[in-house]
C-alpha atoms as a PDB file:
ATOM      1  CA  UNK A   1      15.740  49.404 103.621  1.00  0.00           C
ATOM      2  CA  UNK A   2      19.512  49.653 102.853  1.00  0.00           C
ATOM      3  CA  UNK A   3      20.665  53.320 101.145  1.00  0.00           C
ATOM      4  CA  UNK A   4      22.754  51.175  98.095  1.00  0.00           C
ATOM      5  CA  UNK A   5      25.446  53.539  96.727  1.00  0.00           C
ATOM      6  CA  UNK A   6      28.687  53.102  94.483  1.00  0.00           C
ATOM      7  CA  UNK A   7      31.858  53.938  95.629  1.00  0.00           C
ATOM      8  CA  UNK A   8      35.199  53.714  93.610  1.00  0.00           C
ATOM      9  CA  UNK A   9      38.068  51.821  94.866  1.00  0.00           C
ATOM     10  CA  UNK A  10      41.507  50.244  93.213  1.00  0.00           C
ATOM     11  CA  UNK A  11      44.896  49.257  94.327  1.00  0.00           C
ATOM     12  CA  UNK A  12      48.031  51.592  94.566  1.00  0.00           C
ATOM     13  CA  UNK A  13      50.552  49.817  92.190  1.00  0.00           C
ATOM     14  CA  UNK A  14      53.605  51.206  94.540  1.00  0.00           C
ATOM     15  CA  UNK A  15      52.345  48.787  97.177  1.00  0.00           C
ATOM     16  CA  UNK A  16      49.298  47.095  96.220  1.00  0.00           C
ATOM     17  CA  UNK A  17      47.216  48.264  99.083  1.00  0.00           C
ATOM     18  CA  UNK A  18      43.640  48.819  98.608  1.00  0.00           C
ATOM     19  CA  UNK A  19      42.424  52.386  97.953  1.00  0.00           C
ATOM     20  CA  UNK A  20      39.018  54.558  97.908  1.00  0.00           C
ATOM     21  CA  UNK A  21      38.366  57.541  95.995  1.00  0.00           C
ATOM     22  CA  UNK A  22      37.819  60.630  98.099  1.00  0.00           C
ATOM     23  CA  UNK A  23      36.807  63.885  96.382  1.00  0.00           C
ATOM     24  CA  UNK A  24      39.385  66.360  97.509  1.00  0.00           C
ATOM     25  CA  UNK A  25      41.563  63.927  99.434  1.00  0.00           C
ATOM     26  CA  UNK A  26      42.179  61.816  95.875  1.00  0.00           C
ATOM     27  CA  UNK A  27      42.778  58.151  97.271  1.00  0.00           C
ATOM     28  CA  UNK A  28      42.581  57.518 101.093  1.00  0.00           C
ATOM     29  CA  UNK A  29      43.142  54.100 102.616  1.00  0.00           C
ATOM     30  CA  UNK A  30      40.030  54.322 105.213  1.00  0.00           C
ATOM     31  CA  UNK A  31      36.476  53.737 102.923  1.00  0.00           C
ATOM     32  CA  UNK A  32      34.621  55.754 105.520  1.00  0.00           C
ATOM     33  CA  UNK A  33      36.562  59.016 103.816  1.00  0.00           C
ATOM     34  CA  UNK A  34      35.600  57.644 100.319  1.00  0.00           C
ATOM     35  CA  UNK A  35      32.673  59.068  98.218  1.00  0.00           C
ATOM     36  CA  UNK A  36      29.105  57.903  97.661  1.00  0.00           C
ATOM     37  CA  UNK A  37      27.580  58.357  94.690  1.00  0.00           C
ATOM     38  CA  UNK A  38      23.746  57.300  94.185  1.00  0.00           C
ATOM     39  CA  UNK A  39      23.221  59.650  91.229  1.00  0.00           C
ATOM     40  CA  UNK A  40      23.206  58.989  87.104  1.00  0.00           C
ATOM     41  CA  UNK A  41      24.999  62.204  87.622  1.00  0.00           C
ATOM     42  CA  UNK A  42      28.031  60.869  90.366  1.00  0.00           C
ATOM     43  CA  UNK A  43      28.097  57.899  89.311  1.00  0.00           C
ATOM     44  CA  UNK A  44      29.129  59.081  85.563  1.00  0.00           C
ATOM     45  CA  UNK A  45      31.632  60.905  87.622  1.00  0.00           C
ATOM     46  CA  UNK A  46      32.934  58.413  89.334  1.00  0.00           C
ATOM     47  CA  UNK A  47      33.607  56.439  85.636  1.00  0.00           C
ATOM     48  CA  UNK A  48      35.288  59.317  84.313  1.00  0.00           C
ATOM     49  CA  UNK A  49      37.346  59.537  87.558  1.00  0.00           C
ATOM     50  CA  UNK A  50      38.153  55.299  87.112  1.00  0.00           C
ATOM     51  CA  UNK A  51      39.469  56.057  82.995  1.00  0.00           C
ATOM     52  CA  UNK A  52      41.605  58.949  84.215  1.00  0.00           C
ATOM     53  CA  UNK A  53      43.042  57.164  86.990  1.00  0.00           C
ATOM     54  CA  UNK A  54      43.642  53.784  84.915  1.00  0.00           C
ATOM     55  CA  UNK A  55      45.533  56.268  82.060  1.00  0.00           C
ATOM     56  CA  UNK A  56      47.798  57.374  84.939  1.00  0.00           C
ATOM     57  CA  UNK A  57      48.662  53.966  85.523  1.00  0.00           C
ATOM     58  CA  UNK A  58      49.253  54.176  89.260  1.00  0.00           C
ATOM     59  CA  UNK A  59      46.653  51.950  90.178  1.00  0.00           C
ATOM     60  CA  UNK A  60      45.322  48.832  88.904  1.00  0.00           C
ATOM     61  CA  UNK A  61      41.591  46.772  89.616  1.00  0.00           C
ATOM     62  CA  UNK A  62      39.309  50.479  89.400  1.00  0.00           C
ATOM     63  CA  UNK A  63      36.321  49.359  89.670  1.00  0.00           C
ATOM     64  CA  UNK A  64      32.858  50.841  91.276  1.00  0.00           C
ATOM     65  CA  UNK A  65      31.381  48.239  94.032  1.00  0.00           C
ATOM     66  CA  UNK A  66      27.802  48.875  95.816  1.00  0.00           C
ATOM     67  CA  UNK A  67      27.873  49.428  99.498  1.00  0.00           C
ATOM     68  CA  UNK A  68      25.472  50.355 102.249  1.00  0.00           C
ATOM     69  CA  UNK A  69      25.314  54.031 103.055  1.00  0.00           C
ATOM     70  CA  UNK A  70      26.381  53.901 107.394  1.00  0.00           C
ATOM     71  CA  UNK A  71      26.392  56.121 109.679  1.00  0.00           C
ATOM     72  CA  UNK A  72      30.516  55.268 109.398  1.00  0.00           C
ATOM     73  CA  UNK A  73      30.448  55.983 105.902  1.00  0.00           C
ATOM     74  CA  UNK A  74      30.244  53.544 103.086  1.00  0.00           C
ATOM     75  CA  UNK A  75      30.167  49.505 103.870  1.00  0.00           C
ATOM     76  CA  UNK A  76      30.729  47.143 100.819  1.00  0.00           C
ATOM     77  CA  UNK A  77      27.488  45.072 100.353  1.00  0.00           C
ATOM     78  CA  UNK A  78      30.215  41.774  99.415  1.00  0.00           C
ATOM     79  CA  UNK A  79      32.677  39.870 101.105  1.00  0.00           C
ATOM     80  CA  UNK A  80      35.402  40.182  99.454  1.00  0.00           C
ATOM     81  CA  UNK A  81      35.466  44.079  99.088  1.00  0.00           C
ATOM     82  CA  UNK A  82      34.853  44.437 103.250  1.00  0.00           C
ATOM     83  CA  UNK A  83      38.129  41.953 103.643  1.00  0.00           C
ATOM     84  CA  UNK A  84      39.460  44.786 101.319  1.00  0.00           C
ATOM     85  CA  UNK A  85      38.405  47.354 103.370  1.00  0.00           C
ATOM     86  CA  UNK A  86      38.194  46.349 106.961  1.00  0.00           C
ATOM     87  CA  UNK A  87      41.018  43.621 106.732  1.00  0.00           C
ATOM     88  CA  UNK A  88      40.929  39.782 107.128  1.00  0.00           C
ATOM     89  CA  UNK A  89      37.896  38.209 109.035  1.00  0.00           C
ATOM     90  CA  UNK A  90      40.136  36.649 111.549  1.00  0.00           C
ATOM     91  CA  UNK A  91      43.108  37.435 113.636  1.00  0.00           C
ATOM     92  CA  UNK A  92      45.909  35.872 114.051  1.00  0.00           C
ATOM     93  CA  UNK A  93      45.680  34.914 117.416  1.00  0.00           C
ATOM     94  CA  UNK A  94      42.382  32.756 116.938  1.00  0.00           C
ATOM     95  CA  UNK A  95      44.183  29.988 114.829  1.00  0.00           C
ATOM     96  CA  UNK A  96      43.800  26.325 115.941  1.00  0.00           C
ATOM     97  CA  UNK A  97      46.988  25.694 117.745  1.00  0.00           C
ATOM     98  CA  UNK A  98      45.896  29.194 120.196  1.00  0.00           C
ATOM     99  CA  UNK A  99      42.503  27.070 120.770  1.00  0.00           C
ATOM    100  CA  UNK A 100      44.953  24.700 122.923  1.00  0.00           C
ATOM    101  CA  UNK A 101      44.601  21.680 119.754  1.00  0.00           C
ATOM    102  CA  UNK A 102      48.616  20.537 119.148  1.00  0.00           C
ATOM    103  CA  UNK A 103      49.421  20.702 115.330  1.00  0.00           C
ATOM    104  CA  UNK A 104      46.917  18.305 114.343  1.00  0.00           C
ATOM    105  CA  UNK A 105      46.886  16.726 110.533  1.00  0.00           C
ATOM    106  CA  UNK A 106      44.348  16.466 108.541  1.00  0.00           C
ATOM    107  CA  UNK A 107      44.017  12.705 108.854  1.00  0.00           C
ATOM    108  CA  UNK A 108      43.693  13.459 112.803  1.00  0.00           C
ATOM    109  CA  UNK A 109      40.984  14.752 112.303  1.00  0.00           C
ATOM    110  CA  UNK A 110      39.385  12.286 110.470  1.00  0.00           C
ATOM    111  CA  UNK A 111      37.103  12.638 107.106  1.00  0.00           C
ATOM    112  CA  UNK A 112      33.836  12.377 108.715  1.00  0.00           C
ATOM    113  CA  UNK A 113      34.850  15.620 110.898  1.00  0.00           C
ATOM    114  CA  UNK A 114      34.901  17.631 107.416  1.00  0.00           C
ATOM    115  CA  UNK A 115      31.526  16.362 106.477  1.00  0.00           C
ATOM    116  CA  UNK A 116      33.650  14.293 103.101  1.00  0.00           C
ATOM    117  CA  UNK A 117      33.325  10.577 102.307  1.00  0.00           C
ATOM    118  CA  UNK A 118      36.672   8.456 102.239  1.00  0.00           C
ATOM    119  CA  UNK A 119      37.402   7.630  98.747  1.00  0.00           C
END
């Protein structure tokens, strides 16, 4: 059974990169340094910590997210907070045209390969 927790993240407005709340350490960039709170108790902390830090206005989207407790550190539970914290789910050098398939158009492909009906 997964060990849920809530962690506290936001984006730094001076560059708009995506941030976790650390105890001591304030905002670090890695969410394995960030800290998990599974209590009433931490997690009220953690709220306080999101209205301070929104007053300050140096970051913007504080929110709390679930994630797994890991041997790592926290993992967010969705998608779109891992791309946040581990980075896009591809790299750039597994596009199409590095798969050896010449800048192909859509109609190339043909509808039936996207699983659409022509119009």
């Amino acid at each position: 059974m997964k060990n849920i927790v809530k962690v506290l993240t936001a984006n730094r407005l001076s560059d708009g990169i995506a941030v976790w709340y650390a105890d001591s350490n304030g905002w670090v960039e890695q969410i394995g340094r960030a800290r998990a709170a599974s209590t009433k108790e931490d997690i009220s902390a953690l709220e306080k910590i999101a209205a301070e830090t929104l007053a300050q206005g140096q970051h913007c989207d504080v929110v709390l997210i679930d994630a797994e407790e890991t041997a790592d550190g926290p993992r967010p539970l969705k998608l779109r907070e891992r791309i946040r914290a581990e980075g896009p789910t591809i790299t750039p050098d597994l596009g199409i045209k590095d798969l050896g398939i010449k800048d192909l158009g859509i109609s190339d492909l043909g509808i039936s390969d996207l699983g659409m009906k022509a119009a």
